[in-house]
C-alpha atoms as a PDB file:
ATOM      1  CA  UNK A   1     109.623 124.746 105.763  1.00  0.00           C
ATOM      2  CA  UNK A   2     108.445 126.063 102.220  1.00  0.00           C
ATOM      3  CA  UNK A   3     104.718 125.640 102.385  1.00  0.00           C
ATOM      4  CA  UNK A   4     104.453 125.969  98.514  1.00  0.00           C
ATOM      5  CA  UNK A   5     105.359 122.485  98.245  1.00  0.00           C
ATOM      6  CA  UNK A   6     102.267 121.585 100.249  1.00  0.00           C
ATOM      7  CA  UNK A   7     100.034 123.017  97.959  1.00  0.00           C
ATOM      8  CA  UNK A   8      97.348 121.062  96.578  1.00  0.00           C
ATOM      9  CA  UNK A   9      98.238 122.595  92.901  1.00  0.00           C
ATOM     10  CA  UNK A  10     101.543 121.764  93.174  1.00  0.00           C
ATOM     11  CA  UNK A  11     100.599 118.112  93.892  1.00  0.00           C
ATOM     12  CA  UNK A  12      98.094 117.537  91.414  1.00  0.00           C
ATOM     13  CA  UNK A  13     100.904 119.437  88.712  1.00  0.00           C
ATOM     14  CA  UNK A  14     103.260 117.090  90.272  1.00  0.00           C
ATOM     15  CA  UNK A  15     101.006 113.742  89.819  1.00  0.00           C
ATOM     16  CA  UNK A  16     100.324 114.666  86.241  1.00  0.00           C
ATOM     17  CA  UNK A  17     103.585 115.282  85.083  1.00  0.00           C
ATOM     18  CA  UNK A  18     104.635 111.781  86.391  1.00  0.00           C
ATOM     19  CA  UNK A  19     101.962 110.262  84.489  1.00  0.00           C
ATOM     20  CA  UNK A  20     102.436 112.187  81.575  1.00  0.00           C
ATOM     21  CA  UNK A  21     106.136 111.228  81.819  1.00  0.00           C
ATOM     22  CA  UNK A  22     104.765 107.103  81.987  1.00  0.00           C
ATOM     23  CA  UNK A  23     102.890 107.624  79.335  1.00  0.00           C
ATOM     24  CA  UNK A  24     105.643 108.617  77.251  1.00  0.00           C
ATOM     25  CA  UNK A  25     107.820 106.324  78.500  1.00  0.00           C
ATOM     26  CA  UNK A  26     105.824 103.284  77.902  1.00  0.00           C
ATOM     27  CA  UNK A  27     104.724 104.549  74.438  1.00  0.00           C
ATOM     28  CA  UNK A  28     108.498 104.851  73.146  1.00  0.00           C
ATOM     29  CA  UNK A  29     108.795 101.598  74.411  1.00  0.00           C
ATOM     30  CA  UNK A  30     105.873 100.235  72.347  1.00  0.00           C
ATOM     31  CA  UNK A  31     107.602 102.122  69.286  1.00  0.00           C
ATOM     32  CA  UNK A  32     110.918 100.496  69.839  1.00  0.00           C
ATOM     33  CA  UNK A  33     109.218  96.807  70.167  1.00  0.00           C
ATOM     34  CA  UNK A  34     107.437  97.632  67.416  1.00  0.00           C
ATOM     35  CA  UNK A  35     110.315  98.212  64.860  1.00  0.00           C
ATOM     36  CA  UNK A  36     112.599  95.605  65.937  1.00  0.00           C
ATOM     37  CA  UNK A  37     112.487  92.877  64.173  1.00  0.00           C
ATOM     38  CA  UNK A  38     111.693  90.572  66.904  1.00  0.00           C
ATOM     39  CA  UNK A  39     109.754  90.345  70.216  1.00  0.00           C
ATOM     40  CA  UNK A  40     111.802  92.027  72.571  1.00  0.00           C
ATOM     41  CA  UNK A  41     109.938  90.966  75.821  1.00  0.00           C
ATOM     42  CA  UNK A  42     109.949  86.873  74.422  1.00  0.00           C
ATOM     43  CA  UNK A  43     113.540  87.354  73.606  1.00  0.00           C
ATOM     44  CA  UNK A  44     114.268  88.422  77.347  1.00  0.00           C
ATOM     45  CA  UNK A  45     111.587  86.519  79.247  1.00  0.00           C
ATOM     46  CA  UNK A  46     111.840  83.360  76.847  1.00  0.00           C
ATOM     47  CA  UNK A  47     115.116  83.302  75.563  1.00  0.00           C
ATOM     48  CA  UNK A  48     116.672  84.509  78.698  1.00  0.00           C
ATOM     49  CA  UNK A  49     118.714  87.146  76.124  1.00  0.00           C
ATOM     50  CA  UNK A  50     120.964  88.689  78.948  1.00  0.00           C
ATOM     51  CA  UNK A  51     122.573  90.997  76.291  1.00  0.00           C
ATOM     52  CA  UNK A  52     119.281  92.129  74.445  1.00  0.00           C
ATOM     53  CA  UNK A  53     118.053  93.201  78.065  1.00  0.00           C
ATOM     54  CA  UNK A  54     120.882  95.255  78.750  1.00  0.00           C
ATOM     55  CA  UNK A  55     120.479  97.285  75.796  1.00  0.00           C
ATOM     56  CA  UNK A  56     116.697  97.556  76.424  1.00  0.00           C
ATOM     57  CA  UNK A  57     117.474  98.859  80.099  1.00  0.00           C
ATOM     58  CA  UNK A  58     119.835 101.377  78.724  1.00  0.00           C
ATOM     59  CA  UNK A  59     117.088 102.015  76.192  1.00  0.00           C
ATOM     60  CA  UNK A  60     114.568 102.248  79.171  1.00  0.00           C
ATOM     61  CA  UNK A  61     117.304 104.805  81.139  1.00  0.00           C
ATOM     62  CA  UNK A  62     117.753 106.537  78.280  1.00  0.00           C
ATOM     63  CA  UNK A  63     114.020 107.249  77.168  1.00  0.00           C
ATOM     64  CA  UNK A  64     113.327 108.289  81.241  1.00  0.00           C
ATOM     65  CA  UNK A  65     116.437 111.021  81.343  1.00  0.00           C
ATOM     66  CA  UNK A  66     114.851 112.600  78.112  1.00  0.00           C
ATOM     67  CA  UNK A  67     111.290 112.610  79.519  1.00  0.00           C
ATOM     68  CA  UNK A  68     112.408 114.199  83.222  1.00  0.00           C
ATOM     69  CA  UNK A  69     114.571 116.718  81.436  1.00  0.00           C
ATOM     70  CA  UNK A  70     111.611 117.660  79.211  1.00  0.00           C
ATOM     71  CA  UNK A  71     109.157 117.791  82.145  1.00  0.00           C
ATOM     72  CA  UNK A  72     111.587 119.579  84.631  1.00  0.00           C
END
């Protein structure tokens, strides 16, 4: 067993990437609801918009790849 993993450096690197990588993610999400030119989240929750919540989960898989590539 590697014992580098164990590490309490390599946890505390490991926790802040993650929330670095959050952050990130929830601020291009802001961004994207913010230049739309309607309220994604009343669209989905409200309106029950099937295909505008599609796109934003792409959207949301999308954003995520880019910030664990840039963070690995």
């Amino acid at each position: 067993m590697d014992m580098e993993l164990i590490k309490p450096g390599a946890i505390l690197a490991s926790l802040l990437f993650a929330l670095i990588g959050v952050a990130v993610f929830w601020l291009c999400f802001v961004i994207i609801d913010k230049i739309t030119p309607y309220d994604l989240w009343g669209e989905i929750v409200e309106k029950q918009n099937q295909a505008l919540a599609l796109v934003v989960a792409a959207m949301c898989l999308g954003i995520s790849i880019i910030v664990a590539a840039a963070i690995h």
